[in-house]
Protein backbone atom coordinates (compact mmCIF):
# COMPACT_ATOMS: atom_id res chain seq x y z
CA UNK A 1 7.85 -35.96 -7.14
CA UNK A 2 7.39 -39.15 -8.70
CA UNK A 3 4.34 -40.91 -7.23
CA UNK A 4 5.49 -45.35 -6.88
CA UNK A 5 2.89 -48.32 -7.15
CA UNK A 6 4.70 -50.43 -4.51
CA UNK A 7 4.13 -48.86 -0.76
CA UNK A 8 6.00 -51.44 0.58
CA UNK A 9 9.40 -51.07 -0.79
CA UNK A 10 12.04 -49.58 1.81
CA UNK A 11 13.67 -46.90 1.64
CA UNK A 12 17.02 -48.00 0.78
CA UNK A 13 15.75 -49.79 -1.91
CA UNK A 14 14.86 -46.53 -4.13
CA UNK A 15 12.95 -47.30 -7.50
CA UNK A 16 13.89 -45.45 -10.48
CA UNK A 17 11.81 -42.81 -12.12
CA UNK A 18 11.40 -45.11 -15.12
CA UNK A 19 9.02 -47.56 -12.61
CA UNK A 20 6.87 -44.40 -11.04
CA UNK A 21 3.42 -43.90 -11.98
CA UNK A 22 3.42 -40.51 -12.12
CA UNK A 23 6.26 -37.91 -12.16
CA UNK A 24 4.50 -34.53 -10.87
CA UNK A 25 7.06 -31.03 -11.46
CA UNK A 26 8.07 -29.50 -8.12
CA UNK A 27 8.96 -26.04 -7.15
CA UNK A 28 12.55 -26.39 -5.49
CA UNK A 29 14.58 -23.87 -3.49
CA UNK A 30 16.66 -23.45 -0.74
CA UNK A 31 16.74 -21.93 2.93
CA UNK A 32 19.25 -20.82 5.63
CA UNK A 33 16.87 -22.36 8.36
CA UNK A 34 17.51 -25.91 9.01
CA UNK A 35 14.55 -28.61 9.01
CA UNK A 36 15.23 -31.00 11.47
CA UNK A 37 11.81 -33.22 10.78
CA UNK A 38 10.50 -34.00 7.27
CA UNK A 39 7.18 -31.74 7.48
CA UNK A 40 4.62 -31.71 5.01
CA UNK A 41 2.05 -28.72 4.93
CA UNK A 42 -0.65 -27.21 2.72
CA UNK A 43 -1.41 -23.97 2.65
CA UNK A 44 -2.92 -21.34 0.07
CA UNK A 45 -5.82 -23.67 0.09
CA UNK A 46 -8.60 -21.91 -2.53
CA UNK A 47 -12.01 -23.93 -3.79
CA UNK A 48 -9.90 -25.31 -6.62
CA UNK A 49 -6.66 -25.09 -5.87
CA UNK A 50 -3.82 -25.48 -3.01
CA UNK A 51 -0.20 -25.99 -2.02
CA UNK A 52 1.49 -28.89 -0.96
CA UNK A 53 5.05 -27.76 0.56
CA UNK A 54 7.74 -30.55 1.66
CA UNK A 55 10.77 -29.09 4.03
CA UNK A 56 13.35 -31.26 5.07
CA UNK A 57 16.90 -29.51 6.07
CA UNK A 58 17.82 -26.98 4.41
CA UNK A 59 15.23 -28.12 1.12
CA UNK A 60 11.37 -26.60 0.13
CA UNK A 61 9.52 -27.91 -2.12
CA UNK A 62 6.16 -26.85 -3.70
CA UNK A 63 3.66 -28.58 -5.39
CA UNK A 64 0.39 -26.88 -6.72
CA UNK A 65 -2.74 -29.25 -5.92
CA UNK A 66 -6.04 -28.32 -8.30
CA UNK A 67 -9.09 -29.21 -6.37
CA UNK A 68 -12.92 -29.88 -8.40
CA UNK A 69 -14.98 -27.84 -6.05
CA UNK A 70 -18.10 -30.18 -7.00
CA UNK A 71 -19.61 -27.16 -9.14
CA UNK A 72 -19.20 -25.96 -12.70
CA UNK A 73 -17.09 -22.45 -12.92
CA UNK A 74 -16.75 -21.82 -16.53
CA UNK A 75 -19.58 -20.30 -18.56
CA UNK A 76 -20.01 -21.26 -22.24
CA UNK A 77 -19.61 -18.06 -24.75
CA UNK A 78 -23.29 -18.23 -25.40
CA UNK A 79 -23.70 -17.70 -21.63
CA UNK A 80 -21.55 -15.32 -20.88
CA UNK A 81 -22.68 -13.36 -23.92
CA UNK A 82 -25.92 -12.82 -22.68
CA UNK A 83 -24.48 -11.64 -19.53
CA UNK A 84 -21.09 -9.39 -19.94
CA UNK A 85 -21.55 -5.75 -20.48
CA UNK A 86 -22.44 -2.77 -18.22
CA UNK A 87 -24.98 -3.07 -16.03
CA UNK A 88 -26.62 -0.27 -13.70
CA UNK A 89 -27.30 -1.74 -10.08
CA UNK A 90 -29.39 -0.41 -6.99
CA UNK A 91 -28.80 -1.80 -3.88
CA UNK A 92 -30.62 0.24 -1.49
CA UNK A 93 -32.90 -1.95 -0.80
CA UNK A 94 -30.07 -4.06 0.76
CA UNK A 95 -28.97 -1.17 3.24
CA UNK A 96 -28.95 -1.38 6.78
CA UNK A 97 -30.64 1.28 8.41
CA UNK A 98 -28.69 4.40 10.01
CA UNK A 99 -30.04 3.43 13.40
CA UNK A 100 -29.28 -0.57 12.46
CA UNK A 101 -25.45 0.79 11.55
CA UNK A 102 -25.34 3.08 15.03
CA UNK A 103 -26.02 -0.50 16.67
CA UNK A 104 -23.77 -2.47 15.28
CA UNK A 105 -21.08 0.46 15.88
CA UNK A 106 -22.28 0.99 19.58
CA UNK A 107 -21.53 -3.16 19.52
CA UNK A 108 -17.79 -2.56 18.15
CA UNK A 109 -17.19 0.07 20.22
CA UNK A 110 -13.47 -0.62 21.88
CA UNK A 111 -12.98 -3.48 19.49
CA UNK A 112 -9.64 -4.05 17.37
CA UNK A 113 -11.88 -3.34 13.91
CA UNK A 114 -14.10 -0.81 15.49
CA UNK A 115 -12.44 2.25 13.06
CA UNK A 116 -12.60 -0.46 9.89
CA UNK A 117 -16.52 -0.46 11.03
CA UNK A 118 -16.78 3.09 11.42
CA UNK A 119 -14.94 3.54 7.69
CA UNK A 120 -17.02 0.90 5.76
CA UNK A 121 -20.37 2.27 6.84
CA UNK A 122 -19.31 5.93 6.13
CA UNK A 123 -18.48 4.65 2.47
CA UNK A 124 -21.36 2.82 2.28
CA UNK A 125 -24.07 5.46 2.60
CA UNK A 126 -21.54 7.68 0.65
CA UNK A 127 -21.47 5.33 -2.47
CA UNK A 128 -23.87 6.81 -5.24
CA UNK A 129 -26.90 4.56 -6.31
CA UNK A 130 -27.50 3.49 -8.84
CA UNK A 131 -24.01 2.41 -9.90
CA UNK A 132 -22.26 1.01 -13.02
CA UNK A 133 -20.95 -2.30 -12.94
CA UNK A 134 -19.83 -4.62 -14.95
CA UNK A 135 -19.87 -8.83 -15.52
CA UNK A 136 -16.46 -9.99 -17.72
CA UNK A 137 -15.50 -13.08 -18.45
CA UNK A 138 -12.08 -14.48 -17.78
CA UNK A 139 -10.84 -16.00 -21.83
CA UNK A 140 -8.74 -18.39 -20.25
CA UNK A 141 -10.81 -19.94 -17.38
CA UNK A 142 -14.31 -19.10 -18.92
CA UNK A 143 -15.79 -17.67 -15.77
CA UNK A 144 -17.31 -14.35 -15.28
CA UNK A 145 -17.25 -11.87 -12.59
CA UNK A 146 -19.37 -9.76 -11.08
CA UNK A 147 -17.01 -5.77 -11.18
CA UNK A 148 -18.24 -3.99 -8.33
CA UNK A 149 -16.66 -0.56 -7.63
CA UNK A 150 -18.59 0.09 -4.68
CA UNK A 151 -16.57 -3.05 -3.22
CA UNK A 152 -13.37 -1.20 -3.89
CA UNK A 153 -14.17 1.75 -2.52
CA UNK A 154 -15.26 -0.17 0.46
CA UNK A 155 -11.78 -1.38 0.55
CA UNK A 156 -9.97 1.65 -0.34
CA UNK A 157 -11.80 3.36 2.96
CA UNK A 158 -9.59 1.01 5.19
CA UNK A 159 -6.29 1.30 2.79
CA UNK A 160 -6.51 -2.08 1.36
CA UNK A 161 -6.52 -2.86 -2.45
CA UNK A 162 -9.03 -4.64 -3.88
CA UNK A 163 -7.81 -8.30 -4.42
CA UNK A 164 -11.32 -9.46 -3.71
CA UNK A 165 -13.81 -10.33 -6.17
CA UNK A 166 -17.36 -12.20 -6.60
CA UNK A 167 -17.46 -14.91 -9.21
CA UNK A 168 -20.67 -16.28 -10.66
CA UNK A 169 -21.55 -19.68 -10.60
CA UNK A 170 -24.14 -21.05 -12.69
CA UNK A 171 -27.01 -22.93 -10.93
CA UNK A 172 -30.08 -22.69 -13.13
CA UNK A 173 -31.17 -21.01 -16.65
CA UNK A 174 -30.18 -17.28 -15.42
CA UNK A 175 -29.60 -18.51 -11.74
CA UNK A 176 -26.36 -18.00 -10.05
CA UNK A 177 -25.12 -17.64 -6.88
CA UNK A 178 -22.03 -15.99 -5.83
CA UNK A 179 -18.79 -17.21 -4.98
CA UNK A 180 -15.83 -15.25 -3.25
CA UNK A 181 -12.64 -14.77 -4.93
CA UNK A 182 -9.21 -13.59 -3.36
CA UNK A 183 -6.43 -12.77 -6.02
CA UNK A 184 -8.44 -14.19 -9.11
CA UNK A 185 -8.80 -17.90 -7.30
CA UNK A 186 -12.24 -19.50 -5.97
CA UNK A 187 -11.84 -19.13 -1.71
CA UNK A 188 -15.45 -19.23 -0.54
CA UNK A 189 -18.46 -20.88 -1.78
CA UNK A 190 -21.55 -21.83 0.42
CA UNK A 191 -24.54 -23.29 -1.38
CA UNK A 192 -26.89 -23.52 1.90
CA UNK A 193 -26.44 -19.55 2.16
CA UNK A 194 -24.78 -17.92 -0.64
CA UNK A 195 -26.30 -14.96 -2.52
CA UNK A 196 -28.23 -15.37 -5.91
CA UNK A 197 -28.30 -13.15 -9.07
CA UNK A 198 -31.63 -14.44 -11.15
CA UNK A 199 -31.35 -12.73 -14.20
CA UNK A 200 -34.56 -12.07 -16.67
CA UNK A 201 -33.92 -13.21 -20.33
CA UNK A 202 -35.66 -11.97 -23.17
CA UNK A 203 -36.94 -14.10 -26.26
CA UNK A 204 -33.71 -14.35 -27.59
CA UNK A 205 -32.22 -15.44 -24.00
CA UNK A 206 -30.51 -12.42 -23.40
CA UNK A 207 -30.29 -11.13 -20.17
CA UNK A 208 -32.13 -7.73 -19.65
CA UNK A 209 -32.50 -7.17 -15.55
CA UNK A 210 -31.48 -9.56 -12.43
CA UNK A 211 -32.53 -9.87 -8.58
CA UNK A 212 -29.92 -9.66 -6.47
CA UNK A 213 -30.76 -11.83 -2.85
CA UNK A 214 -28.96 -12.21 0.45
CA UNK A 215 -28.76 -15.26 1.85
CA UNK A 216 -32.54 -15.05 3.59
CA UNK A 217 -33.39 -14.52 0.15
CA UNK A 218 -34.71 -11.31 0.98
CA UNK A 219 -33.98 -8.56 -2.28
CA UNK A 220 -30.99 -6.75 -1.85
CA UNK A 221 -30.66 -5.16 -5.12
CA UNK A 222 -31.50 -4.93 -8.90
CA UNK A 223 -29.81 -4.04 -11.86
CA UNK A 224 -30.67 -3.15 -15.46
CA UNK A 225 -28.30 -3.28 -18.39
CA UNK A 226 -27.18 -0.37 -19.70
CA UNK A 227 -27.83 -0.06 -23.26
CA UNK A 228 -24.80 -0.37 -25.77
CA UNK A 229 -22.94 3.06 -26.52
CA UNK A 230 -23.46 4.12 -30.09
């Protein structure tokens, strides 16, 4: 896709590459259904990224569109150091009661996801607290997850694989709150009520123990990090 200064030329009078702007790499295949009308679409639409598809005929064409998503992803090594390791978390205090969980299955009750209901509250009083888990750091991007496998098993109790993730996003010395990630790409992220992590740092800024809060910044957790395996 080359990308022209002049918006008025026609279109019989194409301009060479040469004259464009910018000259931006497509994706280009082919399709057995026709396109009668020039459409343009986007779809896959993340925090940062999205596609831009062209059909026309029998042509498709893909372009991939990064997005800023007005906040700062990547942690510097000194930050991520004092964060990545194993980490053993308690979340009880975030639990719904048993009678709160009976409501809110009474509620589904004859509902297309009352049995995914049913299955994620069974593993969530199941799951064994506390739990190890885990904050890595992508080399590439910079950013650092939050490895939960209590959110996999979650997943695994209604057959699905766990292509979900939580992503932290620096808002403060040892402040972040928590994005959503779906196959390893930014799709959710809600400042007025996303979760926080506020970590405690030691003299040496290292973090030793964070908070984890829901959005009515009520506690829903803590964790502790584990100490280093001789």
């Amino acid at each position: 896709m080359v990308v022209h200064a002049d918006t008025l030329r026609g279109h019989g009078n194409q301009p060479t590459v040469e004259e464009g702007l910018y000259a931006i790499p497509l994706e280009h295949t082919g399709s057995s259904d026709f396109k009668e009308t020039l459409t343009f679409s986007i779809d896959s639409v993340r925090a940062t990224s999205a596609v831009l598809r062209l059909d026309w005929g029998h042509e498709r064409m893909r372009m991939k569109l990064s997005i800023d998503p007005g906040v700062r992803l990547a942690l510097t090594p000194e930050e991520a150091a004092s964060l990545t390791g194993e980490w053993k978390y308690d979340d009880t205090a975030g639990l719904p009661s048993r009678e709160e969980a009976d409501q809110y299955l009474r509620d589904a009750e004859g509902e297309d996801y009352e049995e995914d209901v049913r299955l994620c509250y069974e593993a969530l009083f199941a799951m064994e607290r506390p739990r190890l888990i885990r904050f890595e750091q992508d080399p590439e991007t910079g950013q650092v997850s939050m490895i939960d496998p209590g959110q996999a098993e979650m997943l695994a109790s209604r057959g699905e694989e766990s292509e979900y993730g939580t992503l932290l996003i620096p808002r403060g010395t040892g402040v972040y709150m928590l994005g959503s990630t779906w196959t390893g790409e930014l799709s959710g992220f809600y400042p007025e009520s996303s979760r926080l992590l506020e970590f405690e740092l030691d003299e040496t800024a290292h973090a030793v123990s964070f908070t984890y809060r829901n959005w009515r910044d009520e506690i829903g957790g803590v964790g502790v990090r584990r100490p280093a395996r001789p």
